[in-house]
Protein backbone atom coordinates (compact mmCIF):
# COMPACT_ATOMS: atom_id res chain seq x y z
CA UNK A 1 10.51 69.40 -110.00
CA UNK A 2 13.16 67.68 -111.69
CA UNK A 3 14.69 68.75 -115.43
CA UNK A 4 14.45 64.54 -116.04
CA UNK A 5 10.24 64.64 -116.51
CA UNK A 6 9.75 62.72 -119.55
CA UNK A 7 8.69 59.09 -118.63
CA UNK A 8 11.66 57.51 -121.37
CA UNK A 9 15.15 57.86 -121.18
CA UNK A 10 17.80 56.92 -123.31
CA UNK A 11 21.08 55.22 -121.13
CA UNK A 12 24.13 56.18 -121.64
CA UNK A 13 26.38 53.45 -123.03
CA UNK A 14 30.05 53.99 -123.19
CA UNK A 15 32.41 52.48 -125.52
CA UNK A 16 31.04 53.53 -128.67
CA UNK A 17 27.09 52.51 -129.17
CA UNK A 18 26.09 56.01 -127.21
CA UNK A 19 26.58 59.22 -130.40
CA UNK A 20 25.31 62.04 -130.61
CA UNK A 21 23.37 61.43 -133.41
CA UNK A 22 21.35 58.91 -131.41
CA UNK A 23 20.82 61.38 -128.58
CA UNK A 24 19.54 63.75 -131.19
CA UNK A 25 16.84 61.42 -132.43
CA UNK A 26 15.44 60.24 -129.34
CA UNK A 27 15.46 63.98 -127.45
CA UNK A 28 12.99 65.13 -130.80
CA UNK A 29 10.73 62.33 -130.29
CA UNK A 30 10.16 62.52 -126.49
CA UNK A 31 12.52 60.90 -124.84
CA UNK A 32 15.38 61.74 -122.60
CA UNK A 33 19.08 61.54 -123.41
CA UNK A 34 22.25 61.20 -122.16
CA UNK A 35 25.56 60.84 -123.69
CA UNK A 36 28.24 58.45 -122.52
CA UNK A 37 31.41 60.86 -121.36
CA UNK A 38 33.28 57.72 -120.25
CA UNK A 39 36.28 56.92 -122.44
CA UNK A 40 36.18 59.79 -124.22
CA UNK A 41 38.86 63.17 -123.83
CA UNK A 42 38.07 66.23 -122.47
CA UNK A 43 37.84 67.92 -125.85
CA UNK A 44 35.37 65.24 -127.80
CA UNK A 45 33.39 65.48 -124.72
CA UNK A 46 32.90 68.97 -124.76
CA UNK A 47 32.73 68.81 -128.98
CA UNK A 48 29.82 66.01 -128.23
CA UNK A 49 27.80 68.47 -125.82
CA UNK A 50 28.24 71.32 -128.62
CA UNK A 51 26.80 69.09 -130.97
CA UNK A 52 24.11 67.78 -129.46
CA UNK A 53 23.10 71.46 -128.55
CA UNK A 54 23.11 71.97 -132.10
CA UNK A 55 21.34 69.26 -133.35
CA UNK A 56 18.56 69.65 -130.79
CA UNK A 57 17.26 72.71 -127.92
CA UNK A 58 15.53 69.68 -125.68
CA UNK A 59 17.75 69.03 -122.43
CA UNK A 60 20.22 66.37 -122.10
CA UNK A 61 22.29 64.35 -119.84
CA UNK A 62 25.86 63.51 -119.70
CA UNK A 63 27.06 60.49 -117.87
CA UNK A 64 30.94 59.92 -116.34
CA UNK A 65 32.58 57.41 -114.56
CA UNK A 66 33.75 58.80 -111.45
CA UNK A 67 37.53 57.11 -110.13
CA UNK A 68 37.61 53.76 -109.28
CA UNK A 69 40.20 53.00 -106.29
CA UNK A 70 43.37 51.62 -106.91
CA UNK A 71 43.88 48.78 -104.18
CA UNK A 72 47.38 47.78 -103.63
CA UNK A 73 46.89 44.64 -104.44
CA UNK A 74 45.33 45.00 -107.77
CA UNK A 75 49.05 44.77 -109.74
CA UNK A 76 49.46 41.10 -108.77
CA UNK A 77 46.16 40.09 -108.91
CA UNK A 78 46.30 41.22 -112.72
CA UNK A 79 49.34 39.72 -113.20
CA UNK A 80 48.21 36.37 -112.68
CA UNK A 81 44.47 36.85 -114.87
CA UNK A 82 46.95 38.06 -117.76
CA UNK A 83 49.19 34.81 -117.62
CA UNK A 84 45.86 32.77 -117.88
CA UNK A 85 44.72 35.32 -120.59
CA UNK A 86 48.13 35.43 -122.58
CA UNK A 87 47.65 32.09 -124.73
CA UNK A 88 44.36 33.03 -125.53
CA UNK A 89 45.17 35.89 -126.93
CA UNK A 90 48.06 34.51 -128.78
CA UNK A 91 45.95 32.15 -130.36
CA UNK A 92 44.27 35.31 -131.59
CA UNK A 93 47.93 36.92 -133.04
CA UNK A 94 47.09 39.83 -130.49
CA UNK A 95 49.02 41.18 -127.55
CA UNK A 96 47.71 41.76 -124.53
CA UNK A 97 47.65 46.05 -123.08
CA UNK A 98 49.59 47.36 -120.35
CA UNK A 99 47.18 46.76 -117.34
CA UNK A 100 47.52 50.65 -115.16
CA UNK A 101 45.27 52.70 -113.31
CA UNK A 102 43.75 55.98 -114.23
CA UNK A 103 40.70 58.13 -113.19
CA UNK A 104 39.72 59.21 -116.66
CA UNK A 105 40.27 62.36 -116.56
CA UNK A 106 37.83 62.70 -114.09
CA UNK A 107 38.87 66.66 -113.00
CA UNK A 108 39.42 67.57 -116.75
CA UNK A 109 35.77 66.19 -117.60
CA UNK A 110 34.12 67.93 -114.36
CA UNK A 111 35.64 71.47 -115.41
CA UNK A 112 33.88 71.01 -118.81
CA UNK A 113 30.98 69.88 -117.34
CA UNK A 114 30.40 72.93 -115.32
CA UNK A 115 31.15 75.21 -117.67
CA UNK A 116 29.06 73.93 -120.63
CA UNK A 117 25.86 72.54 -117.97
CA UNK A 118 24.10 70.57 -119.39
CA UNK A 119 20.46 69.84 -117.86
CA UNK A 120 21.95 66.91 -115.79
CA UNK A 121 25.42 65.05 -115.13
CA UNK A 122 25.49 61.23 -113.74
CA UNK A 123 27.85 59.59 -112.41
CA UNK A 124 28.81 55.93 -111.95
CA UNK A 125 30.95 53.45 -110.48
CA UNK A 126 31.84 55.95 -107.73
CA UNK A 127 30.34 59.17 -106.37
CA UNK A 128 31.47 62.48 -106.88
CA UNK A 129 33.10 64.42 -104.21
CA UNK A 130 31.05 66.69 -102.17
CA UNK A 131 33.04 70.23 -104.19
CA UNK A 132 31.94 68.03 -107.35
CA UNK A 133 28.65 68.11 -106.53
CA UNK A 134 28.42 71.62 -105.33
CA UNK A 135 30.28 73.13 -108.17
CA UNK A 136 27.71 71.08 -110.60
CA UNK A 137 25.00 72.71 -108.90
CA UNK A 138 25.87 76.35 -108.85
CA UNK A 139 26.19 76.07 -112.21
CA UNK A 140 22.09 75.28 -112.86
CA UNK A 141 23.01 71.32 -113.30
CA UNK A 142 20.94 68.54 -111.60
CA UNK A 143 23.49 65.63 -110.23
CA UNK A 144 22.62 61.85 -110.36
CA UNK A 145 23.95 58.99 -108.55
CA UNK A 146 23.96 55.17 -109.66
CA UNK A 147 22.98 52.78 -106.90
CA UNK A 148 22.67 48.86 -106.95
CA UNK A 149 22.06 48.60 -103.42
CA UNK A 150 18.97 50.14 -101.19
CA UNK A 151 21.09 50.93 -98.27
CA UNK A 152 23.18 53.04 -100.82
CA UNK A 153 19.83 55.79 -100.71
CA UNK A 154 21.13 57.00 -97.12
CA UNK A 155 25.09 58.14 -98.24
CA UNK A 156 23.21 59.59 -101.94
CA UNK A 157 20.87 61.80 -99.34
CA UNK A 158 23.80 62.60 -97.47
CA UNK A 159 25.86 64.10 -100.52
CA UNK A 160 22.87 66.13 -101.46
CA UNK A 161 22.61 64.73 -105.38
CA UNK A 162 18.90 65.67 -107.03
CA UNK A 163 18.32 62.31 -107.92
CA UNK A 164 19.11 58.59 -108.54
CA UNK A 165 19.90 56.33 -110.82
CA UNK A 166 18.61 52.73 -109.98
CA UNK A 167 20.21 49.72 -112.08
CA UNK A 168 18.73 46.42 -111.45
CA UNK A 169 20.47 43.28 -111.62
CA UNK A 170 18.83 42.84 -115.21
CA UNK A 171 20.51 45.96 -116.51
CA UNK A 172 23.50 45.28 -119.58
CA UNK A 173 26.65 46.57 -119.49
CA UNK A 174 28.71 47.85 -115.74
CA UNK A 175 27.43 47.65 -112.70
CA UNK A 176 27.31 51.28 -111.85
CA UNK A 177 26.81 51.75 -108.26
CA UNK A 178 29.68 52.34 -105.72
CA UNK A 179 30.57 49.27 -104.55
CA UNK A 180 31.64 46.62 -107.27
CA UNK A 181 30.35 43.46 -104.31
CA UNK A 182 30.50 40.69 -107.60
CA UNK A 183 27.30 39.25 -105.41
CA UNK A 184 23.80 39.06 -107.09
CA UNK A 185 21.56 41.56 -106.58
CA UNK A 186 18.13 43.35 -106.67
CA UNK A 187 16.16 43.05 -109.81
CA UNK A 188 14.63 46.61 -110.96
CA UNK A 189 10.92 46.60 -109.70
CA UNK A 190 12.07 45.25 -106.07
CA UNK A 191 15.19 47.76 -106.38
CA UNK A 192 12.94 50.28 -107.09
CA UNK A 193 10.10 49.09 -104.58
CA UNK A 194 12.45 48.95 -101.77
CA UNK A 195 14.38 52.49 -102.50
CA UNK A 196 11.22 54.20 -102.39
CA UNK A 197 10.41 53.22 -99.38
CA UNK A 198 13.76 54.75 -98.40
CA UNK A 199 13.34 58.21 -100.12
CA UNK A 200 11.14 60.67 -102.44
CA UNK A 201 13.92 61.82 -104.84
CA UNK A 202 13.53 61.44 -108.07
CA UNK A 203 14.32 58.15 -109.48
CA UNK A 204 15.39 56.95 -113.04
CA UNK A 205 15.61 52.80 -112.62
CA UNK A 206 16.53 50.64 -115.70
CA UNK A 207 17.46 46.91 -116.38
CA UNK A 208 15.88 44.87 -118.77
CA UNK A 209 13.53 46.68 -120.24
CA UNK A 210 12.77 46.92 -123.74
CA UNK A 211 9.25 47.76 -124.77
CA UNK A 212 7.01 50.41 -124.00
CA UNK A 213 4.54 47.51 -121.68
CA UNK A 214 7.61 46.99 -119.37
CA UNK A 215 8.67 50.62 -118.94
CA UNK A 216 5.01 50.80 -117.36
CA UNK A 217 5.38 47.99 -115.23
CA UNK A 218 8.30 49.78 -113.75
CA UNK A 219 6.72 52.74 -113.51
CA UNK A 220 3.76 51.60 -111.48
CA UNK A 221 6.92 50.24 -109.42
CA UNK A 222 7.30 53.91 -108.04
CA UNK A 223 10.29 55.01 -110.89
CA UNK A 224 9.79 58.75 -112.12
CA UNK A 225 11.35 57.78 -115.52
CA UNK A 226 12.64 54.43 -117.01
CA UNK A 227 16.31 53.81 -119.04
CA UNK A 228 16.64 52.23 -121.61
CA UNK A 229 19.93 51.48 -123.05
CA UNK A 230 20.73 47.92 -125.12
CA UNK A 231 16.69 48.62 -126.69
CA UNK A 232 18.38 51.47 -128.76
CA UNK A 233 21.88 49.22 -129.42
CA UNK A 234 20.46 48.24 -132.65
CA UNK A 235 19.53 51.40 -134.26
CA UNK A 236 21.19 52.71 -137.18
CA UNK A 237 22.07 55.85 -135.31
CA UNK A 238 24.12 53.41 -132.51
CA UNK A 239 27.56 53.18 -132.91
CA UNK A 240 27.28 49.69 -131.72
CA UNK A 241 29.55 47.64 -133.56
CA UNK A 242 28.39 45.09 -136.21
CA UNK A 243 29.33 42.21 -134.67
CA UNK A 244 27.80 43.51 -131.25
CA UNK A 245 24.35 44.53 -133.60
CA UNK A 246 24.25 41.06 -134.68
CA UNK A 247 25.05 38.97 -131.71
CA UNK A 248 22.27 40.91 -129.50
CA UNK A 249 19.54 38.97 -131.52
CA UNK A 250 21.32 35.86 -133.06
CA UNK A 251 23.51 34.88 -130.51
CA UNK A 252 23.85 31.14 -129.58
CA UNK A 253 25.32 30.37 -125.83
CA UNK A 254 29.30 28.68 -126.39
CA UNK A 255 28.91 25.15 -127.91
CA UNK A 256 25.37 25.39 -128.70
CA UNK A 257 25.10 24.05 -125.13
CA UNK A 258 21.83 25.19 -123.34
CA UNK A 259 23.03 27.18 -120.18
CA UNK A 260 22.71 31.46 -119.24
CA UNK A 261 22.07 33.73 -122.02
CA UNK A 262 23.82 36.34 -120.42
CA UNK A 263 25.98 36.69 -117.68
CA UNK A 264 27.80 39.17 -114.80
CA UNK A 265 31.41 39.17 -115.09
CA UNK A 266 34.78 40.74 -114.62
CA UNK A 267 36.47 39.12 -117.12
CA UNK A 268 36.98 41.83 -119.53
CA UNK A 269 37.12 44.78 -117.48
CA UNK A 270 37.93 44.21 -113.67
CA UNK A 271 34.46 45.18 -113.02
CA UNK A 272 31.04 43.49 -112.84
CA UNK A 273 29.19 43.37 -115.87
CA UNK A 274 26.11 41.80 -117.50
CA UNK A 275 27.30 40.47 -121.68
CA UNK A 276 26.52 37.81 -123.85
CA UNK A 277 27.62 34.17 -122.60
CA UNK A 278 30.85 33.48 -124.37
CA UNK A 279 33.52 30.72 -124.50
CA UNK A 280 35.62 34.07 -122.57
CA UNK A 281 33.08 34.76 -120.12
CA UNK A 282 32.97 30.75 -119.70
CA UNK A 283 36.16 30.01 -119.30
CA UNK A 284 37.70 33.52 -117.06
CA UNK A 285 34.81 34.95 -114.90
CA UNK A 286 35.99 33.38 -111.95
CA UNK A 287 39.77 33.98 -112.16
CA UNK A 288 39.20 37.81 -113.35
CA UNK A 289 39.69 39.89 -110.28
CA UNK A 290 38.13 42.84 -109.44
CA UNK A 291 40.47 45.00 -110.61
CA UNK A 292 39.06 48.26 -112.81
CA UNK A 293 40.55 49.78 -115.01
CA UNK A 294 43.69 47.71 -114.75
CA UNK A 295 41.88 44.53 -116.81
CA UNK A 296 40.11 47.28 -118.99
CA UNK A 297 43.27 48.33 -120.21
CA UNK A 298 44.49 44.94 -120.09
CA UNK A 299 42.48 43.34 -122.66
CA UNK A 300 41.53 46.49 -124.96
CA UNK A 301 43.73 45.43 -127.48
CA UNK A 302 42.33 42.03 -127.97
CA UNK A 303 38.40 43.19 -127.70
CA UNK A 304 39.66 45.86 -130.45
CA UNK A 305 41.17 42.85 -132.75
CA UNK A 306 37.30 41.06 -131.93
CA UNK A 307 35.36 44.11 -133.23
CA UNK A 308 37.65 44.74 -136.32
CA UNK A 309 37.10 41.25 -137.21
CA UNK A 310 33.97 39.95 -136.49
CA UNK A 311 35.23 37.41 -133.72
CA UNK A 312 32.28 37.06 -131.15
CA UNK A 313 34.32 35.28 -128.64
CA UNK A 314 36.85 38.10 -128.16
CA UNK A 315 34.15 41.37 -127.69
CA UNK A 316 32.55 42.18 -124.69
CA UNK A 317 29.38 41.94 -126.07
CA UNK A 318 27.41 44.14 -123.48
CA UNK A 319 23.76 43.05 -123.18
CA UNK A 320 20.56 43.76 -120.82
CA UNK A 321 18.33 40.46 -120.34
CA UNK A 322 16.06 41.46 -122.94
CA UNK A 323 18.41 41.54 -125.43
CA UNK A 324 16.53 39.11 -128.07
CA UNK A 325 13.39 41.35 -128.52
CA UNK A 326 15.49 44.15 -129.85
CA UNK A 327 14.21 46.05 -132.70
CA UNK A 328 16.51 47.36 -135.77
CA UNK A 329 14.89 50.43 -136.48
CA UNK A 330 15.48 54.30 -136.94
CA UNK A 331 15.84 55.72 -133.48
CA UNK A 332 13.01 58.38 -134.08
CA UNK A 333 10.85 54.96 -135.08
CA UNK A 334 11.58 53.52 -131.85
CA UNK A 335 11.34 56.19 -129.37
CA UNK A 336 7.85 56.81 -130.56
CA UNK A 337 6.78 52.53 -130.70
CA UNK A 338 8.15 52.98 -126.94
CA UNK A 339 6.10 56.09 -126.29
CA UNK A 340 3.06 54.59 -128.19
CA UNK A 341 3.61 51.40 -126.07
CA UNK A 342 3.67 52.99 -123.08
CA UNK A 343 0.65 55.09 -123.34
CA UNK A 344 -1.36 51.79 -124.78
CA UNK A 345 -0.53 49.90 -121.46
CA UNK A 346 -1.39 52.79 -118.91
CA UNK A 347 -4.66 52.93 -120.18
């Protein structure tokens, strides 16, 4: 029996749009959190778990990016996306960051893991080491793996994790499994269809999925629980910036031109990711190498300058397929619609 045994759960969704106040609302109405421990330090992470513990007693998750590698030939390959990037963002008065590599701090953020355990830790865009995992687990936590990929099932049973983390190719945001291919891949009900015929551990699958109606559907796939991440993006409790808020439901593809709404890209990070069609994403996905967090750091300072000023074109405007049918309410309002939703179409 898992600690994840609520049919909802929130994503995690690092960056900024993932608080603890949003955590809070969703856990009191039924549905399963996680905060986002990516990007942030040691000490706000550990400041975040002691206030969601205060806010609410229901169980949480926290989510971390475990180290990318660091390929040696990731320093020239950035070299020559940020010479193709550097009049664009001079156009923009902005200078581009100092592309480097770092892991996060990946050991600081397990040590405060396993002291403060919560109910669950995920990881994403690697896997933990094998001590990772074990220390997690003597200390009463449940550990999560993100897979894209159905043949990843065998090395997730192999490292002994409690349960998986199934993105489909409609999911928003980074592709979390281990392998960054850049090919398409699985949408979540065949993901999920073809994993469980792999395994029987527990499964949380997401991508796409806004309403209550499509949880189900993915459900009846074989999932144990369904994420939801860009469905909560625009709810006042989000930290999702405004010009991210507005573009999930008013955006109009580059030009006006019919074409993708969305689209998976390396262009802003170095790592595949499904956003919001953009003159960027138009004009760099296919010279951006795969290169995280070197491009991350990279282009920072000119996604910052987008946010601060409303600019569209320059924010990595992270979005699941279902991004239009959104809903801009309280996130107490909208965890029980989903709920509500979900009960209505399981009969």
């Amino acid at each position: 029996m898992t600690v994840v045994d609520l049919p909802l759960v929130l994503a995690p969704m690092a960056g900024g749009p993932s608080t603890v106040a949003l955590a809070a609302a969703v856990a009191e109405a039924g549905v399963f959190p996680f905060l986002a421990g990516a990007y942030l330090s040691p000490d706000r992470l550990r400041d975040d778990i002691d206030a969601l513990r205060s806010a609410t007693p229901k169980p949480f998750g926290v989510n971390i990016f475990a180290p990318s590698p660091n390929p040696p030939g990731a320093a020239s390959d950035v070299m020559a996306y940020a010479a193709l990037l550097e009049p664009w963002a001079a156009a923009a008065g902005v200078g581009l960051g100092e592309a480097r590599w770092d892991d996060d701090s990946f050991a600081a953020k397990v040590d405060v893991l396993v002291e403060a355990a919560p109910a669950v830790v995920s990881f994403a865009f690697a896997w933990p080491p094998d001590d990772v995992v074990t220390r997690l687990q003597q200390a009463g936590v449940e550990v999560w793996v993100t897979l894209n990929e159905p043949d990843e099932v065998d090395w997730a049973r192999e490292l002994g994790v409690d349960g998986l983390v199934l993105q489909g190719w409609e999911a928003g945001g980074h592709r979390g499994g281990p392998v960054d291919t850049g090919h398409q891949q699985l949408p979540v009900r065949e993901l999920v269809a073809a994993v469980r015929q792999r395994t029987d551990l527990p499964v949380i699958a997401a991508g796409g999925v806004v309403t209550g109606a499509e949880a189900a559907e993915v459900l009846a796939a074989g999932a144990s629980s369904v994420a939801l991440g860009t469905a909560f993006m625009a709810t006042p409790e989000a930290g999702t910036a405004e010009v991210h808020r507005h573009e999930l439901t008013n955006h109009e593809p580059p030009g006006g031109e019919p074409g993708p709404d969305t689209v998976v890209t390396r262009c802003f990070t170095g790592r595949s990711a499904r956003a919001l069609t953009t003159t960027w994403t138009e004009r760099f996905s296919d010279a951006a190498p795969a290169a995280y967090p070197h491009v991350h750091h990279l282009t920072a300072p000119l996604r910052a300058h987008g946010k601060a000023t409303g600019e569209a074109e320059l924010v990595h405007l992270w979005a699941g397929t279902g991004h239009a049918r959104v809903r801009a309410m309280p996130a107490t309002d909208l965890a029980l619609t989903l709920l509500a939703e979900l009960t209505q179409a399981r009969g």
